[in-house]
PDB file of N, CA and C in Angstrom:
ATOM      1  N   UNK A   1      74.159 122.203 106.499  1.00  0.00           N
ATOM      2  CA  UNK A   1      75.126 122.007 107.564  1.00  0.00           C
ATOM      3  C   UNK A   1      74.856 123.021 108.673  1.00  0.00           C
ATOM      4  N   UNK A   2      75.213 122.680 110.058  1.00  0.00           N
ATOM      5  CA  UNK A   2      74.676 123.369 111.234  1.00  0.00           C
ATOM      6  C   UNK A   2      75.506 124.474 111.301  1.00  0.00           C
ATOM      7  N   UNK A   3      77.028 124.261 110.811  1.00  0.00           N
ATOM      8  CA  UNK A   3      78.334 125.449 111.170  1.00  0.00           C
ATOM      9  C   UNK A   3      78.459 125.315 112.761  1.00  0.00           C
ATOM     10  N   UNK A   4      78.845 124.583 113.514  1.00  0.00           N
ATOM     11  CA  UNK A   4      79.621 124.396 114.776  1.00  0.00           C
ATOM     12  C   UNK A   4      80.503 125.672 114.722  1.00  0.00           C
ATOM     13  N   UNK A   5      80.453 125.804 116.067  1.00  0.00           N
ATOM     14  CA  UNK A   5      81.269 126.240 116.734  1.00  0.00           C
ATOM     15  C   UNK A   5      82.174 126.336 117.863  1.00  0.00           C
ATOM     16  N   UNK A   6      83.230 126.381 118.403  1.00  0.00           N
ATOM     17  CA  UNK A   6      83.918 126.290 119.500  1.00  0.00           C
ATOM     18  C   UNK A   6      83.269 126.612 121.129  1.00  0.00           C
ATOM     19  N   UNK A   7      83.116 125.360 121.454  1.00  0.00           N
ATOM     20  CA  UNK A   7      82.573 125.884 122.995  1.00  0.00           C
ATOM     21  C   UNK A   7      80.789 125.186 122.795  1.00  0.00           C
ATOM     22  N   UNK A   8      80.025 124.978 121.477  1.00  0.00           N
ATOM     23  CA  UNK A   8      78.912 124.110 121.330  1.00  0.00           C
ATOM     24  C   UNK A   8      79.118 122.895 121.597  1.00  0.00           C
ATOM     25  N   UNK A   9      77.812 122.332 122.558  1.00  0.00           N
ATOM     26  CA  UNK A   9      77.505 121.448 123.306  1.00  0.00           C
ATOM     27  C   UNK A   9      77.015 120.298 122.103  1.00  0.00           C
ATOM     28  N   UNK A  10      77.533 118.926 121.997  1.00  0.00           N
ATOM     29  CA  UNK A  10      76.817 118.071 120.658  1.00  0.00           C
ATOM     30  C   UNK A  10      76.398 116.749 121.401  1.00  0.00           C
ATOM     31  N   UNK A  11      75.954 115.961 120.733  1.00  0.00           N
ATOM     32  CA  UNK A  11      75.479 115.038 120.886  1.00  0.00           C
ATOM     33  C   UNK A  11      75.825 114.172 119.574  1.00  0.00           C
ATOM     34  N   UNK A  12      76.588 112.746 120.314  1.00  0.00           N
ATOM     35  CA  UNK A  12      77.463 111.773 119.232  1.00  0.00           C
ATOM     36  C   UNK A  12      75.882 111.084 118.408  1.00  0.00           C
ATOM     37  N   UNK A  13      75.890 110.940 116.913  1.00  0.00           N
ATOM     38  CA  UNK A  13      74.884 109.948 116.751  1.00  0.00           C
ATOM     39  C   UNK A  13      75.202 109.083 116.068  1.00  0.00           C
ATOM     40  N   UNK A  14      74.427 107.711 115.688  1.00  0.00           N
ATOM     41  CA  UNK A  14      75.007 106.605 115.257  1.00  0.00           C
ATOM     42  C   UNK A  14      74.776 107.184 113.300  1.00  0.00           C
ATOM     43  N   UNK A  15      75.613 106.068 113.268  1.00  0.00           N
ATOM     44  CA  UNK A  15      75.739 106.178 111.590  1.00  0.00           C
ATOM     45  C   UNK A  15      74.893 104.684 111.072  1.00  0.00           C
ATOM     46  N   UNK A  16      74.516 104.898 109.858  1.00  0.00           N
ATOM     47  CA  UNK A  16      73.591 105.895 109.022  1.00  0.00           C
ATOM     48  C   UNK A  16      72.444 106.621 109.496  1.00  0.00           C
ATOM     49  N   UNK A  17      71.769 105.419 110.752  1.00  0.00           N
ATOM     50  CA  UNK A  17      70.151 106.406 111.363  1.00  0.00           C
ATOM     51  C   UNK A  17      70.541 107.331 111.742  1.00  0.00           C
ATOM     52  N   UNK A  18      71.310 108.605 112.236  1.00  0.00           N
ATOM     53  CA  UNK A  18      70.827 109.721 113.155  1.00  0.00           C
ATOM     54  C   UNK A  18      70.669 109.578 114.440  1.00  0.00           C
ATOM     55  N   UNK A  19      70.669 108.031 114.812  1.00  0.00           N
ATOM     56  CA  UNK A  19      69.769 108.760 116.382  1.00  0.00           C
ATOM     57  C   UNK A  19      71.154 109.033 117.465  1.00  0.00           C
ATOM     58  N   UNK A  20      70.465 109.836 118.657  1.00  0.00           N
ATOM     59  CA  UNK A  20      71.588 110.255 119.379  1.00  0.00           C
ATOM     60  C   UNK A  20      72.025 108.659 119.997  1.00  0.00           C
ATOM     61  N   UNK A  21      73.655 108.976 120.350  1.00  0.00           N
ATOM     62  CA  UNK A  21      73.703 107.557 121.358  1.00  0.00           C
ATOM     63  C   UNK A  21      73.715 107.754 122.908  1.00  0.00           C
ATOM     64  N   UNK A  22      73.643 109.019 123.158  1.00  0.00           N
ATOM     65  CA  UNK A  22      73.777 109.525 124.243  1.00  0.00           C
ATOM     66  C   UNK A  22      74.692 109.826 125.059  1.00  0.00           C
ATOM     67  N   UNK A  23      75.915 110.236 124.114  1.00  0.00           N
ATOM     68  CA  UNK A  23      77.118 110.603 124.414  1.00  0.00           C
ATOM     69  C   UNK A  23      76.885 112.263 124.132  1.00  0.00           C
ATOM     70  N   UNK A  24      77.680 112.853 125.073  1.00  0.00           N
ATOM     71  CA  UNK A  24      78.004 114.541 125.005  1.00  0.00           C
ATOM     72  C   UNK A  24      79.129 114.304 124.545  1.00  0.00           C
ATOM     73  N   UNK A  25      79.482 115.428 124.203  1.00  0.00           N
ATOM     74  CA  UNK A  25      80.185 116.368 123.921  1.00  0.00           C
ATOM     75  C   UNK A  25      80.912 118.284 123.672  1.00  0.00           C
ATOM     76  N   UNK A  26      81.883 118.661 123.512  1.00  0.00           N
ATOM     77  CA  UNK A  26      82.373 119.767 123.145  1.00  0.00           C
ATOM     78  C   UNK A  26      83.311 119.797 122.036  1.00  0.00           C
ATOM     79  N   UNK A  27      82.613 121.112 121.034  1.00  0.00           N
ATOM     80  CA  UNK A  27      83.617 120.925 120.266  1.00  0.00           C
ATOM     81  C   UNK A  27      84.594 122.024 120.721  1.00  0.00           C
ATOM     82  N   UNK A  28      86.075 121.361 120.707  1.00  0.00           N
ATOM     83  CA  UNK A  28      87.058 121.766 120.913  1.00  0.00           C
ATOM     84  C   UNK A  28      88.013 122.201 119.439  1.00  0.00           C
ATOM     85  N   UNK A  29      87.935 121.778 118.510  1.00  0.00           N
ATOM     86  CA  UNK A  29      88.452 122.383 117.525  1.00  0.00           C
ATOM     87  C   UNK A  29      88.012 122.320 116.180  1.00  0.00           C
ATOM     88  N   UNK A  30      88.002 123.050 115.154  1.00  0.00           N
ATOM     89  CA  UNK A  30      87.281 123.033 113.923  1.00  0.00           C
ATOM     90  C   UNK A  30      88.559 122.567 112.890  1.00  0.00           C
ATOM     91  N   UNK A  31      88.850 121.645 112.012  1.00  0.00           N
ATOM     92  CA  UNK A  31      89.505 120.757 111.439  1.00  0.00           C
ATOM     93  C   UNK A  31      89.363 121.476 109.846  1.00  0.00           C
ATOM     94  N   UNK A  32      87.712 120.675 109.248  1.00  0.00           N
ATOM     95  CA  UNK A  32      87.699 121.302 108.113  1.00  0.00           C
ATOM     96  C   UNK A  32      86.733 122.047 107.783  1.00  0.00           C
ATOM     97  N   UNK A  33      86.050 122.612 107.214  1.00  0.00           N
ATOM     98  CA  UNK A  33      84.346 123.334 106.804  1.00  0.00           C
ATOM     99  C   UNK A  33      83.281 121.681 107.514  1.00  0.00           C
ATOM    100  N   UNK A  34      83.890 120.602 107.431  1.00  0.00           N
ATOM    101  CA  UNK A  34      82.615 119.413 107.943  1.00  0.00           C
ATOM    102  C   UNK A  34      83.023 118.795 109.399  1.00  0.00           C
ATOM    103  N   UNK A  35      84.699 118.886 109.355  1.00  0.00           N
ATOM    104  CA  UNK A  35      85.412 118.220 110.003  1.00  0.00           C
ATOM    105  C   UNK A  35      85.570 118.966 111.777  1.00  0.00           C
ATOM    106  N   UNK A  36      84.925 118.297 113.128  1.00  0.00           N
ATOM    107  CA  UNK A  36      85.502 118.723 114.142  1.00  0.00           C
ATOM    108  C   UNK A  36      86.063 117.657 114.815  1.00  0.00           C
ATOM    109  N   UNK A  37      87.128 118.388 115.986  1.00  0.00           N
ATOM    110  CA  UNK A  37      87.138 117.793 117.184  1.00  0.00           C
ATOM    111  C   UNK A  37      86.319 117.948 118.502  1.00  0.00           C
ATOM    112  N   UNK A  38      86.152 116.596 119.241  1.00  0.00           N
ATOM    113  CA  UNK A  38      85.106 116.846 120.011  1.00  0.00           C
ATOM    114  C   UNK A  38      85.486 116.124 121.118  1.00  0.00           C
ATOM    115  N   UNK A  39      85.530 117.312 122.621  1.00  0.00           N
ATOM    116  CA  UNK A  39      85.902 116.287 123.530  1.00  0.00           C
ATOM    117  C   UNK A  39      85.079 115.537 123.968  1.00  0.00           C
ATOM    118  N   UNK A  40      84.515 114.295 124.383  1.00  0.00           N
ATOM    119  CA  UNK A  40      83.997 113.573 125.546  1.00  0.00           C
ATOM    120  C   UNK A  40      83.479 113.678 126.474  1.00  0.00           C
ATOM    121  N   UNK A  41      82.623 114.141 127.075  1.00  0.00           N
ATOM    122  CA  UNK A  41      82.337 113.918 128.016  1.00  0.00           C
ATOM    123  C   UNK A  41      81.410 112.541 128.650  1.00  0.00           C
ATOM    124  N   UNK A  42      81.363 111.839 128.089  1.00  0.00           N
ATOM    125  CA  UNK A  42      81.024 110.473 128.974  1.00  0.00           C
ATOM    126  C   UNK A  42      81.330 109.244 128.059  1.00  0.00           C
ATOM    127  N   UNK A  43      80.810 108.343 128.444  1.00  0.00           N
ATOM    128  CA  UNK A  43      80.468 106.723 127.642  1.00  0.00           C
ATOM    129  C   UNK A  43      82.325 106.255 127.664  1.00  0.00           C
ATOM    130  N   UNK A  44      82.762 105.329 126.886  1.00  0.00           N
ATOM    131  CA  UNK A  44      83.916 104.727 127.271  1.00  0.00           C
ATOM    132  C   UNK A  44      85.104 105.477 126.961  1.00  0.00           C
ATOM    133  N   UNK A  45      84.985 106.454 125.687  1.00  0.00           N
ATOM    134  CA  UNK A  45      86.304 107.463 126.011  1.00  0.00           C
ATOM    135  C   UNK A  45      86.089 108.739 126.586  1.00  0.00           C
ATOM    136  N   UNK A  46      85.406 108.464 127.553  1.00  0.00           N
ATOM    137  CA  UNK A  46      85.180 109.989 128.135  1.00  0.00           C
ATOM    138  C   UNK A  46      86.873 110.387 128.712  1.00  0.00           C
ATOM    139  N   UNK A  47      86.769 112.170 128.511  1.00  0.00           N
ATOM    140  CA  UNK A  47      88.041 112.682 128.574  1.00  0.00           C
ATOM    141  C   UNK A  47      88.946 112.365 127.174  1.00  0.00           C
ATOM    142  N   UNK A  48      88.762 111.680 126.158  1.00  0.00           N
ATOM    143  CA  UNK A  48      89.080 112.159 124.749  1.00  0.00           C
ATOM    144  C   UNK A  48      88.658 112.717 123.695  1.00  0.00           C
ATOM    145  N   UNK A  49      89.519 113.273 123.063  1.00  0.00           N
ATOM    146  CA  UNK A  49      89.062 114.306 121.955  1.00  0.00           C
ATOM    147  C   UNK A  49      89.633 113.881 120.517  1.00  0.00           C
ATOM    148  N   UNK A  50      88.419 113.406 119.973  1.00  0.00           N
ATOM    149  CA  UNK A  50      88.461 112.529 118.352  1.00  0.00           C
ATOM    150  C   UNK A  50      87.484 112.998 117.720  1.00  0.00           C
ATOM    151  N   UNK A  51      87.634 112.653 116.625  1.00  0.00           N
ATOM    152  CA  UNK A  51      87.410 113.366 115.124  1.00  0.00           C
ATOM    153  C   UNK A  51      86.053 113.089 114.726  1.00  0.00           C
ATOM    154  N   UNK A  52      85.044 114.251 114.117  1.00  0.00           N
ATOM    155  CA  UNK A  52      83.793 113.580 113.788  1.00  0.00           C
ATOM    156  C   UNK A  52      83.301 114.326 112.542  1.00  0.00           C
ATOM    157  N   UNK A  53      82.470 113.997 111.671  1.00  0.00           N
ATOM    158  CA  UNK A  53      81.882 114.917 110.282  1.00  0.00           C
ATOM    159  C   UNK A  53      80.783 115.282 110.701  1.00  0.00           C
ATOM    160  N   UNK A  54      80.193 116.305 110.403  1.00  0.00           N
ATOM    161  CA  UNK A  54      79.381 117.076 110.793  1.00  0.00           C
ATOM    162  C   UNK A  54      78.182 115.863 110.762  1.00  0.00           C
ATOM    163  N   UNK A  55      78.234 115.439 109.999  1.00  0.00           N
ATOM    164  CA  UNK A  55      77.085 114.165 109.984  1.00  0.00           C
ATOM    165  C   UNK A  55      76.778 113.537 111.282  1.00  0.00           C
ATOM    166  N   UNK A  56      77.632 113.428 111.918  1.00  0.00           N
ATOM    167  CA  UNK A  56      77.882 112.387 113.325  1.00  0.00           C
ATOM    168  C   UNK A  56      77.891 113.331 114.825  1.00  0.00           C
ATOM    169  N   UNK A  57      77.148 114.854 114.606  1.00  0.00           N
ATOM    170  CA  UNK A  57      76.553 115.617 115.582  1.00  0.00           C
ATOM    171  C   UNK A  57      75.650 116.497 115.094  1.00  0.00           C
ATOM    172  N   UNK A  58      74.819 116.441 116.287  1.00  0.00           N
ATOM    173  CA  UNK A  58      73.828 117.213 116.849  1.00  0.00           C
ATOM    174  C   UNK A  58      73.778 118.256 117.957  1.00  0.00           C
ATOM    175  N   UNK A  59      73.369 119.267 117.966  1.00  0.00           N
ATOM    176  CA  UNK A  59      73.104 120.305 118.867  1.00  0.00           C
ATOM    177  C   UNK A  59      72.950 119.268 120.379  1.00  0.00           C
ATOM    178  N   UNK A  60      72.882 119.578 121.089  1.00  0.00           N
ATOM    179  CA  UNK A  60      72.239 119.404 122.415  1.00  0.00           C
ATOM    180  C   UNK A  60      71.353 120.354 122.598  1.00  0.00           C
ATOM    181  N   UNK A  61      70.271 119.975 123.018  1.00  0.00           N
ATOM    182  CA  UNK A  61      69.073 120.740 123.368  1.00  0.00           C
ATOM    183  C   UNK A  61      69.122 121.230 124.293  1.00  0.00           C
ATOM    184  N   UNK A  62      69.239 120.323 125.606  1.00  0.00           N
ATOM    185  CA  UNK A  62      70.022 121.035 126.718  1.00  0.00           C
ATOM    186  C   UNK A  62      70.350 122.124 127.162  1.00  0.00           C
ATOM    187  N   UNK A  63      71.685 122.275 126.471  1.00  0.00           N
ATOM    188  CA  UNK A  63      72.438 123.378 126.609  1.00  0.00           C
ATOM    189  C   UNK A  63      72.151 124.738 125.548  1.00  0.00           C
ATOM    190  N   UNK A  64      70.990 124.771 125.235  1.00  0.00           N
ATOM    191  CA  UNK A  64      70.893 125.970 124.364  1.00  0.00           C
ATOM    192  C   UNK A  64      69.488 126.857 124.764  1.00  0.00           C
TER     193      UNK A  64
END
């Protein structure tokens, strides 16, 4: 597991392959040891902040 943290830049990916979908994100809050919240920043809920398992992000390269 990567261990997120507050204020890391992610990238949404599809389930089961991995690949990115090309949605950003921020995580905005840590839930459980797997579990974050992550705000949006683009694609159709951009500006909401919903729930993801560590499974379903990636770093952004980007921003690091």
């Amino acid at each position: 597991m990567d261990g997120y943290k507050r204020g890391d830049k992610v990238l949404i990916t599809d389930y089961p392959l991995g690949r990115p979908l090309g949605v950003r994100g921020t995580i905005v809050g840590i839930l459980d040891s797997d579990t974050y919240n992550v705000l949006l920043e683009n694609g159709c809920n951009e500006g909401r902040i919903l729930k993801f398992k560590f499974w379903s992000l990636i770093h952004n390269e980007e921003s690091r």
